[in-house]
N, C-alpha and C. Protein backbone atom coordinates (compact mmCIF):
# COMPACT_ATOMS: atom_id res chain seq x y z
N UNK A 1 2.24 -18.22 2.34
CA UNK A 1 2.93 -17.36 3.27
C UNK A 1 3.60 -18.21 4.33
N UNK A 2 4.15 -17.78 5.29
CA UNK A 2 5.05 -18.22 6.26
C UNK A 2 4.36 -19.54 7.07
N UNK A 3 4.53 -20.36 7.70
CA UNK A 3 4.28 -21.51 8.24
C UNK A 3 4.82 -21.98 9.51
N UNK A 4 4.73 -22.43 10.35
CA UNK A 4 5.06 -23.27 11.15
C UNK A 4 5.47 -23.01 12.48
N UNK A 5 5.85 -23.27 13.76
CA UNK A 5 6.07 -23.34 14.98
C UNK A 5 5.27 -22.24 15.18
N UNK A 6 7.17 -21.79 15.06
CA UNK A 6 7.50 -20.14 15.73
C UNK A 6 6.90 -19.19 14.02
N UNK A 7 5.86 -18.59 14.66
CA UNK A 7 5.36 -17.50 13.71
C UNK A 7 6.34 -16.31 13.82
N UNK A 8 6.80 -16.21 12.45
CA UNK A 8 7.52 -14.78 12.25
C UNK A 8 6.31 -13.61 11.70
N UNK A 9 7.13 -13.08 11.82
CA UNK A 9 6.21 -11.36 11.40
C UNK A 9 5.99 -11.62 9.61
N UNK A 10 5.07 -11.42 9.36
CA UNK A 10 4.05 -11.41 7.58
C UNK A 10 4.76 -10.31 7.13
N UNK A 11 5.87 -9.77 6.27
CA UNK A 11 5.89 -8.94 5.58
C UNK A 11 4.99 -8.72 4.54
N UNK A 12 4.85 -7.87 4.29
CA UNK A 12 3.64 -6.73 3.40
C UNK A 12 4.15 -5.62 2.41
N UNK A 13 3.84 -5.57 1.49
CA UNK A 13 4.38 -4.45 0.29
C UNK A 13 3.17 -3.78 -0.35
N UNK A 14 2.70 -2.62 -0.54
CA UNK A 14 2.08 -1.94 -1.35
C UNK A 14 2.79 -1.10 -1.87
N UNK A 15 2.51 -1.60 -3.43
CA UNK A 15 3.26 -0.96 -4.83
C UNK A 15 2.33 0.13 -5.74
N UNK A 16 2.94 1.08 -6.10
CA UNK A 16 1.88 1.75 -7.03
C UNK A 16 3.25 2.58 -7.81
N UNK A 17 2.83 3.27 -9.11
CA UNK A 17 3.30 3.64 -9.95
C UNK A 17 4.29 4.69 -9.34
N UNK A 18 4.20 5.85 -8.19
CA UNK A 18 5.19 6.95 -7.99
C UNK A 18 5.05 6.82 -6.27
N UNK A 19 4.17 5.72 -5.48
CA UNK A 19 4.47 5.57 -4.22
C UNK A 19 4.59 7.26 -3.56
N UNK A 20 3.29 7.92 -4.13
CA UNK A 20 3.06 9.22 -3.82
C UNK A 20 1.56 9.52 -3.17
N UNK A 21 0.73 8.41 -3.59
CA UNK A 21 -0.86 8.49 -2.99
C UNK A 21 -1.24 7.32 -2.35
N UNK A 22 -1.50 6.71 -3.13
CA UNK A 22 -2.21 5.86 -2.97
C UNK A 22 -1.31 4.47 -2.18
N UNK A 23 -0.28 3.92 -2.39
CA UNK A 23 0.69 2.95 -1.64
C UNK A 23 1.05 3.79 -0.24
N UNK A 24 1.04 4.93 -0.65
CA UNK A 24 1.60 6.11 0.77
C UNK A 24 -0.10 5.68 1.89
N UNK A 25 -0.98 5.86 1.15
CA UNK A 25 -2.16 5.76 2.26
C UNK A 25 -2.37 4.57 2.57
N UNK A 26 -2.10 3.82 1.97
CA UNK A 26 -2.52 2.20 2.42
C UNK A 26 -1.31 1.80 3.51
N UNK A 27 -0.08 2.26 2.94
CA UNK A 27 0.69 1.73 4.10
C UNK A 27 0.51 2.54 5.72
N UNK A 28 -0.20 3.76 5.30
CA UNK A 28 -0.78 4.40 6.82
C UNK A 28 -2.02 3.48 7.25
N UNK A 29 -2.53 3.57 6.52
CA UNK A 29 -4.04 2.49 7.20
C UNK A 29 -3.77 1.17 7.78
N UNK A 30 -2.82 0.53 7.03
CA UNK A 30 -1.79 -0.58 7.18
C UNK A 30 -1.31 -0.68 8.71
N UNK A 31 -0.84 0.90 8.61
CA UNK A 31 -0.03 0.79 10.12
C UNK A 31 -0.81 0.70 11.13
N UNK A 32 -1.79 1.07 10.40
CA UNK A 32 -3.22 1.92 11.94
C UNK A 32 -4.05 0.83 12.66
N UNK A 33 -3.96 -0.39 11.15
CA UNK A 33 -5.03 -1.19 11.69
C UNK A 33 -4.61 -2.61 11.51
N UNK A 34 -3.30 -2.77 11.31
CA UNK A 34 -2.73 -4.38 11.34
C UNK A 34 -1.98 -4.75 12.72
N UNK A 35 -2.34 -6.10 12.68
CA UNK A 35 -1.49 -6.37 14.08
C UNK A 35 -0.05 -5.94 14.11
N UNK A 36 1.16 -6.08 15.24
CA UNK A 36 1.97 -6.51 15.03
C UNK A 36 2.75 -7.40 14.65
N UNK A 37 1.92 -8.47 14.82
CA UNK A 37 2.43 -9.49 13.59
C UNK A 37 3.10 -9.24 12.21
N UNK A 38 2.08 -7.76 11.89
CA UNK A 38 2.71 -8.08 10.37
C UNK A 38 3.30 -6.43 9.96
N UNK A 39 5.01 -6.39 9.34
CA UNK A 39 5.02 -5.36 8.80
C UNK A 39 4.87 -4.90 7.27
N UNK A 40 4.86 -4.00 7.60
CA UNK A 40 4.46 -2.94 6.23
C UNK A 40 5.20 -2.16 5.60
N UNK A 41 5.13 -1.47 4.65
CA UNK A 41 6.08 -1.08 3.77
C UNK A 41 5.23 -0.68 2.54
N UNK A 42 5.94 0.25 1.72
CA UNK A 42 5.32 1.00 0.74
C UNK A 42 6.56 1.04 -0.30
N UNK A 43 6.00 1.09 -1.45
CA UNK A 43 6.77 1.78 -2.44
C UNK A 43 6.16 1.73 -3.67
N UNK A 44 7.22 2.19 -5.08
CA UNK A 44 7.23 2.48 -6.38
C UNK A 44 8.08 2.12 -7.53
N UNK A 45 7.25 1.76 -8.59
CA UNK A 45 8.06 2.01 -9.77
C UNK A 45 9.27 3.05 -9.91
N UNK A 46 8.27 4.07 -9.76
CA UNK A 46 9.60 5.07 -9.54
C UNK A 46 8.98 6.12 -8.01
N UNK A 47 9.92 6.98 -7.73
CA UNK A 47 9.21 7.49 -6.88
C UNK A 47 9.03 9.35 -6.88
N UNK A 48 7.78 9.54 -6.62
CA UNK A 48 7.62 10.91 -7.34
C UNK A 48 7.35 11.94 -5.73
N UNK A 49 7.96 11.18 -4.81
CA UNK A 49 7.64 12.30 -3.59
C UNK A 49 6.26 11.77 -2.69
N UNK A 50 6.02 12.52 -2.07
CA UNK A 50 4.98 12.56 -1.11
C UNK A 50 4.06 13.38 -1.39
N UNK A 51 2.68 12.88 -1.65
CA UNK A 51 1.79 13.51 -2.02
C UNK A 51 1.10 15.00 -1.25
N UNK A 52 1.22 15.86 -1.17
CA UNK A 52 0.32 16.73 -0.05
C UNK A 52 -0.76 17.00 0.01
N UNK A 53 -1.51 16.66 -0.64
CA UNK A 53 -2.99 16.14 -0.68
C UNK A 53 -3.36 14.72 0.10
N UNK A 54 -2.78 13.87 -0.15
CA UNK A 54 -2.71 12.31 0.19
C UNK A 54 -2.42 13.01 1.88
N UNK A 55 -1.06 13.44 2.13
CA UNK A 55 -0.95 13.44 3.61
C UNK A 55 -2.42 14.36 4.09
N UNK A 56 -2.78 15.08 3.41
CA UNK A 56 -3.71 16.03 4.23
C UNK A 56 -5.08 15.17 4.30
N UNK A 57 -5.71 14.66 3.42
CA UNK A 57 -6.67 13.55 3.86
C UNK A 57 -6.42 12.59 4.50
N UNK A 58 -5.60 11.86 4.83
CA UNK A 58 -4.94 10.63 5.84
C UNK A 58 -5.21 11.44 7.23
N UNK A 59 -4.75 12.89 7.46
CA UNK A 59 -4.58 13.31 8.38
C UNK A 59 -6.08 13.69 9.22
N UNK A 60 -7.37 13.93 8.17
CA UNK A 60 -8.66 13.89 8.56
C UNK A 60 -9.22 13.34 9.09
N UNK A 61 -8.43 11.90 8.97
CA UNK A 61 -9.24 10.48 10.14
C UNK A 61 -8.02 10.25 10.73
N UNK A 62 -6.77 11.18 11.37
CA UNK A 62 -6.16 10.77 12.62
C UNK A 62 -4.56 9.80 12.24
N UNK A 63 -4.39 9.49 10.69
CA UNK A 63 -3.58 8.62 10.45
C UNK A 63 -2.20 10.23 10.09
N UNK A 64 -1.41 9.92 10.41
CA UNK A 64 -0.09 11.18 10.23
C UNK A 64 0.53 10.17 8.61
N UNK A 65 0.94 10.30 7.56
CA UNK A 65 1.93 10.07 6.88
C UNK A 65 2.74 10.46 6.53
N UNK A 66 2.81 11.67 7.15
CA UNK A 66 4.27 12.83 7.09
C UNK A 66 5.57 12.40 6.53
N UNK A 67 5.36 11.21 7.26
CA UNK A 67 6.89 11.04 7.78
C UNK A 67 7.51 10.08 7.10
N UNK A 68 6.22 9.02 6.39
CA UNK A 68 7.04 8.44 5.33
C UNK A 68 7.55 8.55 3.75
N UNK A 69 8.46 7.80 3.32
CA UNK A 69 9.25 8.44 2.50
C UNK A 69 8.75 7.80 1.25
N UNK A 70 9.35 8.60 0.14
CA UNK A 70 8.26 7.78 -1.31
C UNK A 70 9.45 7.58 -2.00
N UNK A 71 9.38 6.04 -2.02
CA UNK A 71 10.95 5.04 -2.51
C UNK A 71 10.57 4.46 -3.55
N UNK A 72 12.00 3.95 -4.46
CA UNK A 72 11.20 3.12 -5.78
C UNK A 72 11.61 1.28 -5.21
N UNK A 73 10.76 1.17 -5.42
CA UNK A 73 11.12 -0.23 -5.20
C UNK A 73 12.83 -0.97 -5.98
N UNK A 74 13.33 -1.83 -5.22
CA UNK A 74 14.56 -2.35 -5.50
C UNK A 74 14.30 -3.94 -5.30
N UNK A 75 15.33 -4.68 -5.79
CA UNK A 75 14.86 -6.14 -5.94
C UNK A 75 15.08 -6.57 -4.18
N UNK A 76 15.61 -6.11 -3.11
CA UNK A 76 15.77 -6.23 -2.15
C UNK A 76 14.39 -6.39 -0.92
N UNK A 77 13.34 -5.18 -1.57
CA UNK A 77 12.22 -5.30 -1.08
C UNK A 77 11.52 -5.91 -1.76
N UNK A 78 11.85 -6.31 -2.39
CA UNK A 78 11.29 -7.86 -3.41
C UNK A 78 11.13 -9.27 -2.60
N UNK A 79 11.93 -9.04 -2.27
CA UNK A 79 12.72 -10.54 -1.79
C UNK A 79 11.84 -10.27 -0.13
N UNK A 80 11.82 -9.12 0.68
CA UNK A 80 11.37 -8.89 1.77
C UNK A 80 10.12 -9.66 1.61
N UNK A 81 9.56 -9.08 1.23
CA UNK A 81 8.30 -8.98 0.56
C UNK A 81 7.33 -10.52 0.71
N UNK A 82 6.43 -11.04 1.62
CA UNK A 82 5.52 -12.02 1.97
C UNK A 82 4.22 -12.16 0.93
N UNK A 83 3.67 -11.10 0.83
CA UNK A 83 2.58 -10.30 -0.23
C UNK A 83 2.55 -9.22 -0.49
N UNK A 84 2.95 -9.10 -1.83
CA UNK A 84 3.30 -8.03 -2.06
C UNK A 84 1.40 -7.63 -3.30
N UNK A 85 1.11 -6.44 -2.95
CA UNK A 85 -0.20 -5.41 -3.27
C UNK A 85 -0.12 -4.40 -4.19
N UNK A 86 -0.29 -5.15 -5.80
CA UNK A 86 -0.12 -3.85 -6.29
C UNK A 86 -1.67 -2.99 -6.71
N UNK A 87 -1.59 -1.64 -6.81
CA UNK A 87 -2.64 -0.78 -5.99
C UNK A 87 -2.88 0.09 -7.42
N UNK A 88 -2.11 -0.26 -9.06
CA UNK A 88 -2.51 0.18 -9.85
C UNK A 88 -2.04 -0.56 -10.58
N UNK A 89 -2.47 -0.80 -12.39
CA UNK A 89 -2.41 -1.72 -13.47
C UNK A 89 -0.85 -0.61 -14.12
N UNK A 90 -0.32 0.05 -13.78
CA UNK A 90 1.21 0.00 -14.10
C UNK A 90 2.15 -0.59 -13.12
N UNK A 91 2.10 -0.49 -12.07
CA UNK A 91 2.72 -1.48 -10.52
C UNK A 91 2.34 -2.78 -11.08
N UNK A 92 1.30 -3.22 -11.73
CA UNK A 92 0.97 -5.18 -11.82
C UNK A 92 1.67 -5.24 -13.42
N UNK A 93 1.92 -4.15 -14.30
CA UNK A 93 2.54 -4.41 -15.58
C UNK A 93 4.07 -4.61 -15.16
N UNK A 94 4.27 -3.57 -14.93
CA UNK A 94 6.07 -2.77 -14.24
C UNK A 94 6.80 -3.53 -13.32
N UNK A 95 6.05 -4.24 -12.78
CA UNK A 95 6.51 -5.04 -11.52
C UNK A 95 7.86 -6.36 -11.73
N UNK A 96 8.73 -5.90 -11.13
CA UNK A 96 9.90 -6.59 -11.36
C UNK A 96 9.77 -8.55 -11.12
N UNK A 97 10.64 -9.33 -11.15
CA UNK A 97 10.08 -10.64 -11.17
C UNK A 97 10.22 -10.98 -9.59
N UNK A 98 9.65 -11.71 -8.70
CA UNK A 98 9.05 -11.92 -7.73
C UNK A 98 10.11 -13.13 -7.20
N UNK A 99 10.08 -13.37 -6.31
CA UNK A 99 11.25 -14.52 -5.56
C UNK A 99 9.72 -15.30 -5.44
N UNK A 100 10.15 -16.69 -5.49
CA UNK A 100 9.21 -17.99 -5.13
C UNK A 100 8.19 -17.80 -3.90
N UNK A 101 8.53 -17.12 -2.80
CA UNK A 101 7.99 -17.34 -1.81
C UNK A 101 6.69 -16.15 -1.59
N UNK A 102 6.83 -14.90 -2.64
CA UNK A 102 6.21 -14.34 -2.31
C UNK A 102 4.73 -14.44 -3.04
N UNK A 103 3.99 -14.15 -2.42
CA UNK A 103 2.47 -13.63 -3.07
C UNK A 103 1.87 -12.41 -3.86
N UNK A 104 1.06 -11.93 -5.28
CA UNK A 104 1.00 -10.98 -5.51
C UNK A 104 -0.53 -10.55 -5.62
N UNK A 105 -0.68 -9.95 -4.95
CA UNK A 105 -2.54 -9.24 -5.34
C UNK A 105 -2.54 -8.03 -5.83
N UNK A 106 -3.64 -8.01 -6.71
CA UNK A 106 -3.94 -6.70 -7.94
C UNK A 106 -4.85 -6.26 -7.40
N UNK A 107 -5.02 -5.08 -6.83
CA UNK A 107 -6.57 -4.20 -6.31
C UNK A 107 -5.98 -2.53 -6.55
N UNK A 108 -6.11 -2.68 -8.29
CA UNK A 108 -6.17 -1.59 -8.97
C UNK A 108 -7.05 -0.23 -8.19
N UNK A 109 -6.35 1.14 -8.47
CA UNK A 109 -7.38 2.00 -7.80
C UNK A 109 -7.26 3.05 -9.35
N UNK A 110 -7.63 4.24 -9.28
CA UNK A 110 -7.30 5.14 -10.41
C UNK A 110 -6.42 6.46 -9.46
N UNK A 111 -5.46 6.82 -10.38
CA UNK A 111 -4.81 8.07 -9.65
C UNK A 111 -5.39 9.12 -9.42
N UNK A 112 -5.70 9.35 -8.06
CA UNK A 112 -6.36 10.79 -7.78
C UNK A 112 -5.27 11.89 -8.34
N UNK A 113 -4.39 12.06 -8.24
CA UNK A 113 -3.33 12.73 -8.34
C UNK A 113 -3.18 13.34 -9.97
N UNK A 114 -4.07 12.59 -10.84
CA UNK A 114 -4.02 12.70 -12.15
C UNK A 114 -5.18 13.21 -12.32
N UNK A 115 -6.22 13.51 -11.61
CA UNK A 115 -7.73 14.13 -11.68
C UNK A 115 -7.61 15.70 -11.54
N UNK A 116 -8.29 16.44 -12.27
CA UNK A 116 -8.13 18.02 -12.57
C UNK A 116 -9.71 18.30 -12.55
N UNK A 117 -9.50 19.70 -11.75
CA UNK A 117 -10.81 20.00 -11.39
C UNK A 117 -10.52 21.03 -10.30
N UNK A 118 -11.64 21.71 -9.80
CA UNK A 118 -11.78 22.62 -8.35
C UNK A 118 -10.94 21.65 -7.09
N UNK A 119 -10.24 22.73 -6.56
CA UNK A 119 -9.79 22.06 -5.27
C UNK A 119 -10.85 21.36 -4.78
N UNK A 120 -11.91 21.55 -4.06
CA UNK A 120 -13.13 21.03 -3.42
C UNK A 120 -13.11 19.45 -4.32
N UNK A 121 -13.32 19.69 -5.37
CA UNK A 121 -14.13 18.49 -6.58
C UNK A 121 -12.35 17.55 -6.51
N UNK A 122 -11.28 18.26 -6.58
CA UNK A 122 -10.41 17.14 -6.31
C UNK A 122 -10.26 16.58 -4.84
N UNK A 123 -10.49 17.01 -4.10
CA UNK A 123 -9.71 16.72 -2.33
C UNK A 123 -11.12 15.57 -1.93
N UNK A 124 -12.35 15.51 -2.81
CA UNK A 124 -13.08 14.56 -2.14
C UNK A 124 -13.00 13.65 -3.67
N UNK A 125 -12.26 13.52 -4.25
CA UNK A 125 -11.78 12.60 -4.87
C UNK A 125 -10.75 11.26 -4.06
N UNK A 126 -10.25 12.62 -3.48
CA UNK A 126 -9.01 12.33 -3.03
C UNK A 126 -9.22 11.27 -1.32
N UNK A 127 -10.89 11.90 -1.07
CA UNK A 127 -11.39 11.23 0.29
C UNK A 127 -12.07 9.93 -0.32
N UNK A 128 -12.65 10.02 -1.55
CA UNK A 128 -12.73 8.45 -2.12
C UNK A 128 -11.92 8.17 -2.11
N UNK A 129 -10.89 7.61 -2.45
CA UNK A 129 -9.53 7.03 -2.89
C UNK A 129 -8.94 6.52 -1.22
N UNK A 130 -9.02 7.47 -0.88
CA UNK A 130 -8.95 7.21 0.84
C UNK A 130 -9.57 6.02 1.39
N UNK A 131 -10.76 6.16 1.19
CA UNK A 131 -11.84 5.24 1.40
C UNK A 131 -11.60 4.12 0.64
N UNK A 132 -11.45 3.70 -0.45
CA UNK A 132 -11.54 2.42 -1.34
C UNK A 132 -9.53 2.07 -1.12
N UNK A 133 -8.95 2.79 -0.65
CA UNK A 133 -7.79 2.23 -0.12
C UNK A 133 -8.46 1.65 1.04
N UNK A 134 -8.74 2.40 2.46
CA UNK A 134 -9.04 1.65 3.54
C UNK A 134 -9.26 0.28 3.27
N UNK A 135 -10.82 -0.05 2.15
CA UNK A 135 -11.53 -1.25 2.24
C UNK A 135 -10.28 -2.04 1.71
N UNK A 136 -9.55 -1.78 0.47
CA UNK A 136 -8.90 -2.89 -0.06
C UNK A 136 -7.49 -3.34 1.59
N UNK A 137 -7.46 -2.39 2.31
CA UNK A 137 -6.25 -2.55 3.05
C UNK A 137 -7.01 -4.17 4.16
N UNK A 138 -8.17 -3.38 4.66
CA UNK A 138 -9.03 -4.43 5.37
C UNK A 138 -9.11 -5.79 4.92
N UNK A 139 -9.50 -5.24 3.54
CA UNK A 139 -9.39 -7.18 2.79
C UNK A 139 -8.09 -7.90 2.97
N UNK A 140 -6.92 -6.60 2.84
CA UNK A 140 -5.59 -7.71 2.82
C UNK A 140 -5.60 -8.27 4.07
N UNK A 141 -5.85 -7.74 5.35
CA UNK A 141 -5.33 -8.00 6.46
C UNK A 141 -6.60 -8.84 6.80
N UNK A 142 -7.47 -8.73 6.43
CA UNK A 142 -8.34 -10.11 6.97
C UNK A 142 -7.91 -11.69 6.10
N UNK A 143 -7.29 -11.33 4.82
CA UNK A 143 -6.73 -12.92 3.96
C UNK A 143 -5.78 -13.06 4.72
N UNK A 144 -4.63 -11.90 5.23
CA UNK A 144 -3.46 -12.63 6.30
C UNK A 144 -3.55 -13.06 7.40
N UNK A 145 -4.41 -12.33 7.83
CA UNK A 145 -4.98 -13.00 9.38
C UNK A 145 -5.82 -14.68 8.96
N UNK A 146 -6.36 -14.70 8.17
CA UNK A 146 -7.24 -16.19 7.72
C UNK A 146 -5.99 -17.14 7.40
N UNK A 147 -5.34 -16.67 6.84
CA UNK A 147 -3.67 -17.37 6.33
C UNK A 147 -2.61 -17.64 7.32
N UNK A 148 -2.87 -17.05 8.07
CA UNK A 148 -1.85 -17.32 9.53
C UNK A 148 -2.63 -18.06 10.54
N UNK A 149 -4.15 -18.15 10.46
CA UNK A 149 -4.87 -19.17 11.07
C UNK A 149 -5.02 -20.29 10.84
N UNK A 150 -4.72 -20.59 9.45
CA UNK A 150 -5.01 -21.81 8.66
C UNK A 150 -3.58 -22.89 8.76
């Protein structure tokens, strides 16, 4: 990642297959709990909208994702891109080719969004998924913070 003097800002990417759940919540947790140092950004293979389930659990612990938008990734945010996070094993298959400088981590989740069942039996699916986003978001931002110390 970036180096030297003058520290610039860590760009950050979380990728997932429709950038509808799961990349949508990480880049809220992202926002909630990374320095300014580093920005963030979300997207998709392709993009299938904004989840309303996803926003309504984000919104249970205080994080709003209303407002962001569910984009497909382009080679432009490629290139942005410092470490880029992909967040399912079609985002780490699908994933377009990478410019030299960037970094890629795999912390596969499973699509809540694809789970069928009672509202109740899906929406705390949906609060796992929440949860095992949080932890993987924590891990990224503690390797960038260790990486910008080093």
């Amino acid at each position: 990642m970036k180096k030297g003097l003058e520290m610039e800002k860590i760009r950050v990417m979380f990728l997932c297959t429709g950038n509808s759940c799961r990349s949508q919540m990480a880049e809220g947790w992202a926002r909630a709990l990374a320095s300014e140092e580093i920005e963030i950004k979300s997207a998709g293979i392709e993009a299938h909208g904004q989840n309303q389930r996803a926003i309504k659990i984000m919104s249970e612990v205080g994080i709003d994702i209303s407002q962001q938008e569910s984009i497909r990734v382009n080679g432009e945010m490629l290139e942005w891109a410092d470490l880029l996070v992909t967040l399912c094993d079609n985002a780490e298959e699908q994933c377009p080719l990478l410019s030299p400088h960037t970094v890629k981590v795999h912390l596969p989740l499973p699509d809540p969004a694809k789970l069928r069942g009672s509202e109740e039996e899906v929406m705390d699916i949906f609060r796992e998924t929440r949860e095992k986003v949080r932890q993987r978001v924590e891990f990224v931002l503690e390797q960038v913070a260790y990486e910008a110390a080093v």
